[in-house]
N, C-alpha and C. Protein backbone atom coordinates (compact mmCIF):
# COMPACT_ATOMS: atom_id res chain seq x y z
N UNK A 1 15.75 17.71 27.24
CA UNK A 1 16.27 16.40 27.55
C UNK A 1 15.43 15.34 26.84
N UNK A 2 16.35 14.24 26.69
CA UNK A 2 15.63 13.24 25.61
C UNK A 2 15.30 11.72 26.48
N UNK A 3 14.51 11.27 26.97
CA UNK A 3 14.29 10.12 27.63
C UNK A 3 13.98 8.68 26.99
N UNK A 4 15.12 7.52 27.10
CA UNK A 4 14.54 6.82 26.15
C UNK A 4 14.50 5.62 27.19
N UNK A 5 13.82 4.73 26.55
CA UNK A 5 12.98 3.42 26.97
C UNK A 5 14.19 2.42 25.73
N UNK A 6 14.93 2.02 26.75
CA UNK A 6 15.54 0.64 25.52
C UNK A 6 15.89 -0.75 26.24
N UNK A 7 16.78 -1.65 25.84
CA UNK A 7 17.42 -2.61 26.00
C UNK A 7 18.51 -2.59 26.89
N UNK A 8 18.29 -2.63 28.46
CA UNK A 8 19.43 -2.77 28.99
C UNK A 8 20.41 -3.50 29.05
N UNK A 9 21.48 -2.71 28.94
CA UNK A 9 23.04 -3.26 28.51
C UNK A 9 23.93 -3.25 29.33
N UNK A 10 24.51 -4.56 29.72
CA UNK A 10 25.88 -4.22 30.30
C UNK A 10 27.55 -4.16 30.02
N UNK A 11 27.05 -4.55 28.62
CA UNK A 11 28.32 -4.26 27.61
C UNK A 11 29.40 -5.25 27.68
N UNK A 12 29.06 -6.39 27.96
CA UNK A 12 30.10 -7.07 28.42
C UNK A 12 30.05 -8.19 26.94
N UNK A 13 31.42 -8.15 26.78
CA UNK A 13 31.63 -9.12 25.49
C UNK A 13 31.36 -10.26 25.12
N UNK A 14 30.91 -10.99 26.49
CA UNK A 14 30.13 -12.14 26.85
C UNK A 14 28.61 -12.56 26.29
N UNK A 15 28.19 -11.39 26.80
CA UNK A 15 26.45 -11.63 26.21
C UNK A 15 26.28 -10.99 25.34
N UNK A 16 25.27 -11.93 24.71
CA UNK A 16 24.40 -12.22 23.70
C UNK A 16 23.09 -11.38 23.57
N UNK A 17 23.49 -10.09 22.77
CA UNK A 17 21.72 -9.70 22.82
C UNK A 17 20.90 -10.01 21.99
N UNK A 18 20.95 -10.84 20.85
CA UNK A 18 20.22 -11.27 19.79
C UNK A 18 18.77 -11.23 19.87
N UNK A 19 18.45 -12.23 20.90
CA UNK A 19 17.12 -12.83 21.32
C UNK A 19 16.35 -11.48 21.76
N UNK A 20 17.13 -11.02 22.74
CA UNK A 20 16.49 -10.04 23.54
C UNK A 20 16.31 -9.35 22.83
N UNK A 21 16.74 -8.77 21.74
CA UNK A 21 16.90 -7.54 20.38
C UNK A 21 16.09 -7.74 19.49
N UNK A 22 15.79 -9.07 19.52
CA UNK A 22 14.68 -9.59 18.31
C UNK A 22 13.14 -9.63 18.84
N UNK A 23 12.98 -9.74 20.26
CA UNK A 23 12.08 -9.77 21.18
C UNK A 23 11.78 -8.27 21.45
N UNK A 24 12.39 -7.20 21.47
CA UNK A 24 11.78 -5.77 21.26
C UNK A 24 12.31 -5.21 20.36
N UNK A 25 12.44 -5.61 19.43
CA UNK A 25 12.27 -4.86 18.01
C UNK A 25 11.13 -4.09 17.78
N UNK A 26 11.71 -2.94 17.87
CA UNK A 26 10.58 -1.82 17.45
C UNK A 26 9.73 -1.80 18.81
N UNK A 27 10.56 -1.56 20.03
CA UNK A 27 9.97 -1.25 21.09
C UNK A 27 10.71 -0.14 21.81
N UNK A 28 11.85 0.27 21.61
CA UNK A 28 12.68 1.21 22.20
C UNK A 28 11.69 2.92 21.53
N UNK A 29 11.74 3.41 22.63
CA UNK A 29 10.86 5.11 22.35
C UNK A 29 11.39 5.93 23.24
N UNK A 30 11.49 7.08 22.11
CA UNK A 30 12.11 8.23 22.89
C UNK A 30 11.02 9.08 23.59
N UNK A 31 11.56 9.71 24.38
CA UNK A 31 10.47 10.60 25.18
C UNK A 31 10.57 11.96 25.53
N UNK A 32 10.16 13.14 25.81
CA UNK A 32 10.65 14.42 26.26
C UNK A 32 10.54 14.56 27.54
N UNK A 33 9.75 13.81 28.44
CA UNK A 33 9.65 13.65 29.68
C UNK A 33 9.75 12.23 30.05
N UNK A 34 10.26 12.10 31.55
CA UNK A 34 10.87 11.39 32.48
C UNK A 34 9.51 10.65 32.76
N UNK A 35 8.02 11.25 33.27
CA UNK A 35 6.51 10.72 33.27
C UNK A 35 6.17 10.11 32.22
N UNK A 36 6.85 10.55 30.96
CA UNK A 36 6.32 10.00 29.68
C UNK A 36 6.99 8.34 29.51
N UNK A 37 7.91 8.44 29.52
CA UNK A 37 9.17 7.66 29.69
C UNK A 37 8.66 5.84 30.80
N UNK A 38 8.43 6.19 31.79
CA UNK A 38 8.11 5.70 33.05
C UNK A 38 6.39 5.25 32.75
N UNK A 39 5.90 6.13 32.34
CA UNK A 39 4.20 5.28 32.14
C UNK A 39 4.36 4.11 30.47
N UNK A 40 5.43 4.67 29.57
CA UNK A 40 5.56 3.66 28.53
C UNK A 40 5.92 2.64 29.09
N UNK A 41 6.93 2.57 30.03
CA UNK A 41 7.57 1.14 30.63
C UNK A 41 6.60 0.44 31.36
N UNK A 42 5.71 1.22 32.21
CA UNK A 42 4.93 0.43 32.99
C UNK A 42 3.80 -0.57 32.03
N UNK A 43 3.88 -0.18 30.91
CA UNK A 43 3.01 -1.30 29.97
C UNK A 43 3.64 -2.12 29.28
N UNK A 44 4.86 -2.59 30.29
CA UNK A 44 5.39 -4.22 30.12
C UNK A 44 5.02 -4.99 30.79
N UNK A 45 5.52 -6.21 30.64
CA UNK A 45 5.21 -6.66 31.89
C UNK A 45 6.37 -6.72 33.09
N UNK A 46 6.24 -7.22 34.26
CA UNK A 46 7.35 -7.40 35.12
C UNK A 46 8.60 -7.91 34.86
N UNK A 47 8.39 -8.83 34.12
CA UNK A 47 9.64 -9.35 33.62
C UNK A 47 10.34 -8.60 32.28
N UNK A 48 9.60 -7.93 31.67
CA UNK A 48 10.66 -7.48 30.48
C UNK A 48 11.03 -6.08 30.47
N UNK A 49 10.65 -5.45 31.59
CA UNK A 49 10.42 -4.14 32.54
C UNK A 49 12.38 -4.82 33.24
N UNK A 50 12.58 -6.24 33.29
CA UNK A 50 13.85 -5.88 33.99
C UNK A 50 14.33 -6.06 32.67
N UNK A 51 14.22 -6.09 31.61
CA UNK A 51 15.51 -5.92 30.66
C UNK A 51 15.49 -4.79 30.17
N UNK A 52 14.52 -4.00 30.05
CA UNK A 52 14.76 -2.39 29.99
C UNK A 52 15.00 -1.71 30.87
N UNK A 53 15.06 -0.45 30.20
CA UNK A 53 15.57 0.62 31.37
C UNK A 53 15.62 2.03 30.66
N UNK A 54 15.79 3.17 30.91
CA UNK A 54 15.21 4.33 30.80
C UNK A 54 16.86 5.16 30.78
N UNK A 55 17.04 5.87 29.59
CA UNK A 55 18.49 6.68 29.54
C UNK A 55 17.39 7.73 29.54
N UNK A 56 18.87 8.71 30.00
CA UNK A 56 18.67 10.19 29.49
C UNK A 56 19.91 10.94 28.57
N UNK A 57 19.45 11.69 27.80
CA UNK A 57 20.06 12.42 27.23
C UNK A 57 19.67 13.51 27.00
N UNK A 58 21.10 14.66 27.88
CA UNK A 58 20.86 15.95 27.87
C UNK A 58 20.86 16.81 26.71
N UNK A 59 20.32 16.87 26.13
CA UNK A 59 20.71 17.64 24.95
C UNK A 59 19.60 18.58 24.50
């Protein structure tokens, strides 16, 4: 399984991810573990910890 750390999305045709996209550029990381995954995020801060968020992919 593949764990990634990115840009949470709610897909709505409305918003704008520009800023936010330009603001973690070259911050999204994949992971093989869920611990791995979860200790990268915790070295945001609080606030940009809510615009990410953590997929999985089974594969």
């Amino acid at each position: 399984m593949i764990y990634t750390v990115q840009v949470k999305r709610n897909y709505s045709e409305y918003e704008d991810y520009t800023t936010i996209d330009a603001y973690f550029q070259g911050s999204e990381r994949q992971f093989n573990t869920q611990e791995q995954a979860v200790a990268y995020l915790n070295t945001f801060e609080d606030w940009e910890q809510d615009l990410l968020c953590i997929d999985l992919f089974p594969f």
